[in-house]
C-alpha atoms as a PDB file:
ATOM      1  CA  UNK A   1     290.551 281.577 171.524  1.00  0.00           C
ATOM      2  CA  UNK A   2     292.348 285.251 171.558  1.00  0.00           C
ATOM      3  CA  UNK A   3     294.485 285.789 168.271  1.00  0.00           C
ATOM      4  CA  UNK A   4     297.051 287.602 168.562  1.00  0.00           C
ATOM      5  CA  UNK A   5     298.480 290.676 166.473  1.00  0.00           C
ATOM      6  CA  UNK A   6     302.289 289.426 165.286  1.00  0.00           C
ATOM      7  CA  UNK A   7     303.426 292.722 165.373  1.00  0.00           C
ATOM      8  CA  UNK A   8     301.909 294.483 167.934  1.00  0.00           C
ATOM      9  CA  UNK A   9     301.199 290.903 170.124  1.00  0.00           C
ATOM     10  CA  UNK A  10     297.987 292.851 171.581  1.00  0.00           C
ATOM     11  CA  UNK A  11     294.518 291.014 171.132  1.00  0.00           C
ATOM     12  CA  UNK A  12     292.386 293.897 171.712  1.00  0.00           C
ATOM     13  CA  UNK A  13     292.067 295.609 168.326  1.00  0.00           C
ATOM     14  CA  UNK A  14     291.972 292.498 166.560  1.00  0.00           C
ATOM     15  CA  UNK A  15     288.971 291.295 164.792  1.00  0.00           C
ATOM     16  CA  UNK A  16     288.332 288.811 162.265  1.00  0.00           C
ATOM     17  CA  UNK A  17     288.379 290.322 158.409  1.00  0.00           C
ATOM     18  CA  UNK A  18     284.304 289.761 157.992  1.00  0.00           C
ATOM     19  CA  UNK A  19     283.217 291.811 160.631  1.00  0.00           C
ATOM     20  CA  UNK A  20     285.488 294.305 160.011  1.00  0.00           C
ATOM     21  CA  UNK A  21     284.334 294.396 156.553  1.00  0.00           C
ATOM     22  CA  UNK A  22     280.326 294.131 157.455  1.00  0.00           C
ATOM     23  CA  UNK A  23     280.946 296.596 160.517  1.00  0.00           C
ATOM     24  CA  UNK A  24     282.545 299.135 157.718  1.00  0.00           C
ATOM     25  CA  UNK A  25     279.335 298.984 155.794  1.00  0.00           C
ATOM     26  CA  UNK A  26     276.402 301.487 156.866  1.00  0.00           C
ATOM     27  CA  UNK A  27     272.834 301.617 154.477  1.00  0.00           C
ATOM     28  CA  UNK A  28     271.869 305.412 154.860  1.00  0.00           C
ATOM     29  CA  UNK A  29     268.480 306.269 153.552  1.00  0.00           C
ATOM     30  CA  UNK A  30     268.195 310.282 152.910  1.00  0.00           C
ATOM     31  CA  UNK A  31     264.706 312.147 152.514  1.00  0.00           C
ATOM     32  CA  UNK A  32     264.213 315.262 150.787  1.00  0.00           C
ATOM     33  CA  UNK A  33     262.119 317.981 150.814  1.00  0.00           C
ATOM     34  CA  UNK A  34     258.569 318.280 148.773  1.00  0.00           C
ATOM     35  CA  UNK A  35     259.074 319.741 145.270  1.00  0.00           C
ATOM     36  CA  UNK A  36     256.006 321.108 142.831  1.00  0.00           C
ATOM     37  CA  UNK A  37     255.690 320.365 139.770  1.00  0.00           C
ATOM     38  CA  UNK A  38     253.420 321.544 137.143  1.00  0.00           C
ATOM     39  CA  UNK A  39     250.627 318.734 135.866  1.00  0.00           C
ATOM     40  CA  UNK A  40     248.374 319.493 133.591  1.00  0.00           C
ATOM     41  CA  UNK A  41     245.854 322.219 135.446  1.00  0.00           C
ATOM     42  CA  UNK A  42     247.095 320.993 139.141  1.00  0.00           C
ATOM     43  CA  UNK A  43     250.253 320.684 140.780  1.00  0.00           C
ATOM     44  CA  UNK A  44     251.804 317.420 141.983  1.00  0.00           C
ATOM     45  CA  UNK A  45     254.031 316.915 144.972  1.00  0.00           C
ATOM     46  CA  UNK A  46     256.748 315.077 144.937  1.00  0.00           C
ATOM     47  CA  UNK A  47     259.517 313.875 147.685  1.00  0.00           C
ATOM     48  CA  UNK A  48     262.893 312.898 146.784  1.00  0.00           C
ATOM     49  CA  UNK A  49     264.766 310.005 148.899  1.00  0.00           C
ATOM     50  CA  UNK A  50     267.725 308.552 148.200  1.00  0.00           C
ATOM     51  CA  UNK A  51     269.519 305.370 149.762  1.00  0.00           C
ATOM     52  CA  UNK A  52     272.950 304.398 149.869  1.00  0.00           C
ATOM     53  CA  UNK A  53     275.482 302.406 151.141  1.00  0.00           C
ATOM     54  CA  UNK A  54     278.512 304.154 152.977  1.00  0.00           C
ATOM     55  CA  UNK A  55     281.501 301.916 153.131  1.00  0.00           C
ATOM     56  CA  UNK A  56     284.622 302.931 154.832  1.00  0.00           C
ATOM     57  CA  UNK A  57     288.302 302.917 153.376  1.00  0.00           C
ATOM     58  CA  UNK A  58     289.280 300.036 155.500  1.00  0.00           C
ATOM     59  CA  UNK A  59     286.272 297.883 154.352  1.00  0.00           C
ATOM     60  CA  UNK A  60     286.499 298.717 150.807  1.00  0.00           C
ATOM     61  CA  UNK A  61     290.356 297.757 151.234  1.00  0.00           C
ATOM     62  CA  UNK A  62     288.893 294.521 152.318  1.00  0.00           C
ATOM     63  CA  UNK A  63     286.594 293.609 149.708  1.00  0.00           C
ATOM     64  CA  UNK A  64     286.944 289.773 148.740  1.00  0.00           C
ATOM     65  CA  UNK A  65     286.351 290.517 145.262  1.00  0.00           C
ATOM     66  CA  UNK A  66     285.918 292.566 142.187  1.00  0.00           C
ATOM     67  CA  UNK A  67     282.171 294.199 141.802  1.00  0.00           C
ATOM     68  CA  UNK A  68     280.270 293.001 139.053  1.00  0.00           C
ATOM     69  CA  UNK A  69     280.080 295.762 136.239  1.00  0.00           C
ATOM     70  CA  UNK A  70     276.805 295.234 133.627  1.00  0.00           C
ATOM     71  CA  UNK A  71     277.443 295.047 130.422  1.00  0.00           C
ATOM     72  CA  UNK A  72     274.093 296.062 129.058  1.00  0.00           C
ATOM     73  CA  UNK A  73     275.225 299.633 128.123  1.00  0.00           C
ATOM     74  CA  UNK A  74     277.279 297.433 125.624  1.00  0.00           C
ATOM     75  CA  UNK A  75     274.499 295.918 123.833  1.00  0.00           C
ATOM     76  CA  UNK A  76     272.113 298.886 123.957  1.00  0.00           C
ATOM     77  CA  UNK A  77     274.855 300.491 122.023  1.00  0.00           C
ATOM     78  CA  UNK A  78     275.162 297.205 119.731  1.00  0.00           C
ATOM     79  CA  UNK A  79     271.629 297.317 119.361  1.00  0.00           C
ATOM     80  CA  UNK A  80     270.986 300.764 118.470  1.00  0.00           C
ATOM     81  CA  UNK A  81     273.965 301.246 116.052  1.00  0.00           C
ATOM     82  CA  UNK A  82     272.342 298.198 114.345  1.00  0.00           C
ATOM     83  CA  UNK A  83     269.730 300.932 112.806  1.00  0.00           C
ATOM     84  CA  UNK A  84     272.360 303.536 111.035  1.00  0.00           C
ATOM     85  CA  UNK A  85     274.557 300.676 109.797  1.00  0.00           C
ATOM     86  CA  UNK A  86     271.806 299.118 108.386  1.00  0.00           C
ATOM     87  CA  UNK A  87     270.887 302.450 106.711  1.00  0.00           C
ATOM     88  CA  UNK A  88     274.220 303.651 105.569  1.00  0.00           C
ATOM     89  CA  UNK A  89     273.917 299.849 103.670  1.00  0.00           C
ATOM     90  CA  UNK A  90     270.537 301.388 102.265  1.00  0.00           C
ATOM     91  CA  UNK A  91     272.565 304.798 101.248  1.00  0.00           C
ATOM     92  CA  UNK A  92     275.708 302.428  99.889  1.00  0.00           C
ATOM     93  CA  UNK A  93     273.455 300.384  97.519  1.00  0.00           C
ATOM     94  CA  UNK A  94     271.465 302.985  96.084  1.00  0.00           C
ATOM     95  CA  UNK A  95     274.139 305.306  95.100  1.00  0.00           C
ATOM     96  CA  UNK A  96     276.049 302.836  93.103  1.00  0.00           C
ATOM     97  CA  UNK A  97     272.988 301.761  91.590  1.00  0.00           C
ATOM     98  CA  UNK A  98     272.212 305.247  90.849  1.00  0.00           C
ATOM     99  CA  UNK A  99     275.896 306.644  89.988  1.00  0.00           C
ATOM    100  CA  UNK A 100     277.940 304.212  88.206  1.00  0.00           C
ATOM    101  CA  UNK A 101     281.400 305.017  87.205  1.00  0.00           C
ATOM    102  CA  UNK A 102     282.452 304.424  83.492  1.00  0.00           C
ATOM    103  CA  UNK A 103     286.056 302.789  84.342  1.00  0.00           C
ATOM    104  CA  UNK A 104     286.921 300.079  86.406  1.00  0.00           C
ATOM    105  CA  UNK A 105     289.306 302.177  88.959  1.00  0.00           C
ATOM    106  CA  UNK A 106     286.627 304.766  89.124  1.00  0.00           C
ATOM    107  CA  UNK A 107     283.806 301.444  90.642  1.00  0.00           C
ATOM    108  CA  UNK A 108     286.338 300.487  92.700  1.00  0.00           C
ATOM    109  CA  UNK A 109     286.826 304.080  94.058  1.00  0.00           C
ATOM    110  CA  UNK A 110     282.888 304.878  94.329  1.00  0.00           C
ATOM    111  CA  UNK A 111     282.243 301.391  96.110  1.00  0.00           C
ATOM    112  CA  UNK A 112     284.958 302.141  98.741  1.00  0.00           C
ATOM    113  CA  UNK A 113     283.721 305.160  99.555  1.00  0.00           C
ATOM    114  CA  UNK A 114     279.834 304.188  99.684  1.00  0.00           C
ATOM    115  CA  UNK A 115     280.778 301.683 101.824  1.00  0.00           C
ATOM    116  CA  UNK A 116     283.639 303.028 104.208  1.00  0.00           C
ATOM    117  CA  UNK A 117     280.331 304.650 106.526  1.00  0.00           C
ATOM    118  CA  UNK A 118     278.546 301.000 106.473  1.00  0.00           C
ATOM    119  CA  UNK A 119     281.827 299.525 107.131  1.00  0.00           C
ATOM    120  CA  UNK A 120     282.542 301.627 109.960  1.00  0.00           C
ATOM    121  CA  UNK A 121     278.717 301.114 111.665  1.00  0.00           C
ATOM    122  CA  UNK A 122     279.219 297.385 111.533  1.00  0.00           C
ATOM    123  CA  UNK A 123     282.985 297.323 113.272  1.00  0.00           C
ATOM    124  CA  UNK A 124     281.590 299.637 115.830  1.00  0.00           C
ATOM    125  CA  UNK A 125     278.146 297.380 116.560  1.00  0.00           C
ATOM    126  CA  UNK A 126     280.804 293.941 116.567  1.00  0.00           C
ATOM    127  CA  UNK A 127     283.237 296.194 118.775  1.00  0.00           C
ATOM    128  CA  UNK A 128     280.282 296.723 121.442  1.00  0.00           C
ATOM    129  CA  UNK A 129     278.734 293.101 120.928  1.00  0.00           C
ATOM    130  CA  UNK A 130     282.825 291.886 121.580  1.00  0.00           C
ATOM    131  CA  UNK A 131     282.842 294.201 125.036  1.00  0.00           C
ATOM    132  CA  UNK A 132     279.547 292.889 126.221  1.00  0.00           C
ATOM    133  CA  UNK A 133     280.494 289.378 125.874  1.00  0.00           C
ATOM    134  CA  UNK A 134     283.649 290.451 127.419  1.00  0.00           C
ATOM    135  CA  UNK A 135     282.036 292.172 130.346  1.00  0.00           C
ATOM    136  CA  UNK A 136     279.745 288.796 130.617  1.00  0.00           C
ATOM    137  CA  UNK A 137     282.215 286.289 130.777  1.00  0.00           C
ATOM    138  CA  UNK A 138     284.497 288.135 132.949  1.00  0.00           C
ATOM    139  CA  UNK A 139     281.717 288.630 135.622  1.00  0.00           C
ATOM    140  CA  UNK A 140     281.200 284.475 135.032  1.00  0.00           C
ATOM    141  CA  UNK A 141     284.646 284.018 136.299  1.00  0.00           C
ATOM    142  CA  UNK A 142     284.278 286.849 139.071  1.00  0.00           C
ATOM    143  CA  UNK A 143     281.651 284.388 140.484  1.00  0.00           C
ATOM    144  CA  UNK A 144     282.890 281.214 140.375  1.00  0.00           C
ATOM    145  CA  UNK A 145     285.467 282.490 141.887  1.00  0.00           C
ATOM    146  CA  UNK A 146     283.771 284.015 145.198  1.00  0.00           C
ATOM    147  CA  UNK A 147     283.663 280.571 147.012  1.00  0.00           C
ATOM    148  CA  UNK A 148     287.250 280.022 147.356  1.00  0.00           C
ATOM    149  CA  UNK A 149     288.205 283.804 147.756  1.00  0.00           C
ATOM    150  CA  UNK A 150     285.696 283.578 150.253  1.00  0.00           C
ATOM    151  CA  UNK A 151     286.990 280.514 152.068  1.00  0.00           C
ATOM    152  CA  UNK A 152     290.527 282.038 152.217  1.00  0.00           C
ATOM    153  CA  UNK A 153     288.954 285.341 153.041  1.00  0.00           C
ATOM    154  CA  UNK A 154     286.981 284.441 156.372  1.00  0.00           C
ATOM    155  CA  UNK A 155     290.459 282.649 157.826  1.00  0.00           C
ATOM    156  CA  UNK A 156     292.202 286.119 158.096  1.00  0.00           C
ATOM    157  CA  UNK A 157     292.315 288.838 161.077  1.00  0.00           C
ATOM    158  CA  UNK A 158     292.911 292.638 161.324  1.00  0.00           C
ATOM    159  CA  UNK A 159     294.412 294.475 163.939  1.00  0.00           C
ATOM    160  CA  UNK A 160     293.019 297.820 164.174  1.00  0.00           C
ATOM    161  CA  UNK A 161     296.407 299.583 165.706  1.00  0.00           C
ATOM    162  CA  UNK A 162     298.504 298.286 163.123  1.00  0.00           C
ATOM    163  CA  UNK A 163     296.307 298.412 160.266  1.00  0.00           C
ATOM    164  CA  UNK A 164     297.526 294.985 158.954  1.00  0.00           C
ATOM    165  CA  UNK A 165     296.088 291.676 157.736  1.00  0.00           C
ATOM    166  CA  UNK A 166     296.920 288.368 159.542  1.00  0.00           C
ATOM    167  CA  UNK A 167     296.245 284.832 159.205  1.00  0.00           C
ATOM    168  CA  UNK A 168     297.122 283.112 162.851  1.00  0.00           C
ATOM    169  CA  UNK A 169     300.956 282.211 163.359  1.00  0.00           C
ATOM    170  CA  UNK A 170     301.367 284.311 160.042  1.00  0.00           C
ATOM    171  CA  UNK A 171     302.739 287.678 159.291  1.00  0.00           C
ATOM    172  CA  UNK A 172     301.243 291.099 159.210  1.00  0.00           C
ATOM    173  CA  UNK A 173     300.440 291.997 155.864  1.00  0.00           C
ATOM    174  CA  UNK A 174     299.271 295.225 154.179  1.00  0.00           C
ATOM    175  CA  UNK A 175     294.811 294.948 153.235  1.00  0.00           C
ATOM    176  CA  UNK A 176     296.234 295.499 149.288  1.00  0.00           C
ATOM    177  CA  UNK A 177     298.875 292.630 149.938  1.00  0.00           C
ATOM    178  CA  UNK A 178     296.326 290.493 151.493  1.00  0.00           C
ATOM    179  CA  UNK A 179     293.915 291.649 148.886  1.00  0.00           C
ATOM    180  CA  UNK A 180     295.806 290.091 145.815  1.00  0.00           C
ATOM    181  CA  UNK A 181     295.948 287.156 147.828  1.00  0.00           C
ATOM    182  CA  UNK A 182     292.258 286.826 148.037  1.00  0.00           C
ATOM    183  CA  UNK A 183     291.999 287.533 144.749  1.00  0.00           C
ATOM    184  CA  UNK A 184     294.390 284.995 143.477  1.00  0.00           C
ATOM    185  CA  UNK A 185     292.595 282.901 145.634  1.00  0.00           C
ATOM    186  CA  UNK A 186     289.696 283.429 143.855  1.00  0.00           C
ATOM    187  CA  UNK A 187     291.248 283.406 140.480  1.00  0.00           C
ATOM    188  CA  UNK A 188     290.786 286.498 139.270  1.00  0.00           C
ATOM    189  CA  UNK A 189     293.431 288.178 140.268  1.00  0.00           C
ATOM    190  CA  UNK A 190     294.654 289.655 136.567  1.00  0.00           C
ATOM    191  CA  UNK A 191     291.056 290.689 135.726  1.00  0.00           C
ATOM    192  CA  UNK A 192     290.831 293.877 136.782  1.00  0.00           C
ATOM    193  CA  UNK A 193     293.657 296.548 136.997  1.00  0.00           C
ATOM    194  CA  UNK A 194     291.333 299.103 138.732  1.00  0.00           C
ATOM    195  CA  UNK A 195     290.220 299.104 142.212  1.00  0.00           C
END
C-alpha cells in the first residue's frame, strides 16, 4: 500500500514516522590517542574512547516522548545537607545552653537566631527530598504513558519534501504539532515545558 503525501500527493519521500526516527539515529564510537600518566615509579598508558549517539533534528523532532531525567542528584544533595543541618542543630543547642539571655525578649531573640542556620539546612534538605520525589513520579507517568504515545505514534507518516507529519486521509501537520499530539496521547503532554 503507497501512502500518499496530502500536500505534495507524491509517495516517494514518504516514510513511516519510526524509521524515520530510527534511520535519524547513528551510535558513533570515537578512539583517542594514548596518554601517560605518572604511577608511582612507572608510567601507565591510557586510551580515551568515547561513544555517542548522533541524532538528527528531524528525529529528535520526532521523539514519542519526554527523556527520563534522574533524580538522584536530588537526594545526594538531600543526603549530604543532612550532615550540616544536623550540626548547625549541635551549634543551636549548645549556645543557648551556654549563653542564656536574662529577659524573655532577649531568649526569644537568641533562639531565633541559633536556629535561623538549622532552620534553613532542613528547608533546603525537604526542598531537594520534594524535587526528587518530583523528578520520580513524573518519570512514573512518562512511562506509563509510552504505550499509547507509542500506539498513536507508529500510525503516522513523513514526507521528506514537505517536512510534515501525516496520518493517512489526514492533513499535513508540522513534527512539533504532531509532537503535542503524541504527547497528549501519551498523557504527558503538560509535563515538560522544555524540549
Amino acid at each position: 500500500m503507497e501512502i500518499a503525501c496530502p500536500q505534495c500527493a507524491q509517495v516517494d519521500q514518504v516514510q513511516s514516522v519510526p524509521a524515520v526516527f530510527q534511520s535519524g539515529q547513528t551510535t558513533y564510537r570515537v578512539q583517542g590517542g594514548m596518554t601517560a600518566t605518572p604511577a608511582g615509579d612507572g608510567v601507565v598508558y591510557t586510551a580515551t574512547t568515547h561513544t555517542g549517539v548522533s541524532v538528527t533534528a528531524t528525529a529528535a523532532s520526532l521523539n514519542p516522548y519526554p527523556v527520563l531525567r534522574g533524580g538522584g542528584c536530588f537526594l545526594t544533595l538531600a543526603l549530604v545537607l543532612l550532615i550540616p543541618a544536623f550540626a548547625f542543630v549541635s551549634f543551636a543547642t549548645d549556645s543557648l545552653a551556654e549563653n542564656p539571655a536574662p529577659t524573655a525578649s532577649g531568649r526569644v531573640g537568641a533562639a531565633i537566631g541559633a536556629w535561623i542556620f538549622p532552620f534553613g539546612a532542613f528547608a533546603l534538605v525537604g526542598l531537594f527530598a520534594v524535587l526528587f520525589v518530583l523528578r520520580l513520579r513524573r518519570n512514573a507517568r512518562i512511562r506509563r504513558g509510552i504505550p499509547d504515545a507509542l500506539a498513536y505514534w507508529r500510525q503516522a507518516w513523513f514526507c521528506h519534501r514537505c517536512g510534515g507529519v501525516f496520518f493517512p486521509r489526514g492533513d499535513l501537520m508540522s513534527a512539533m504539532t504532531f509532537r503535542g499530539q503524541v504527547w497528549r496521547a501519551g498523557d504527558y503532554a503538560g509535563l515538560t515545558r522544555r524540549r
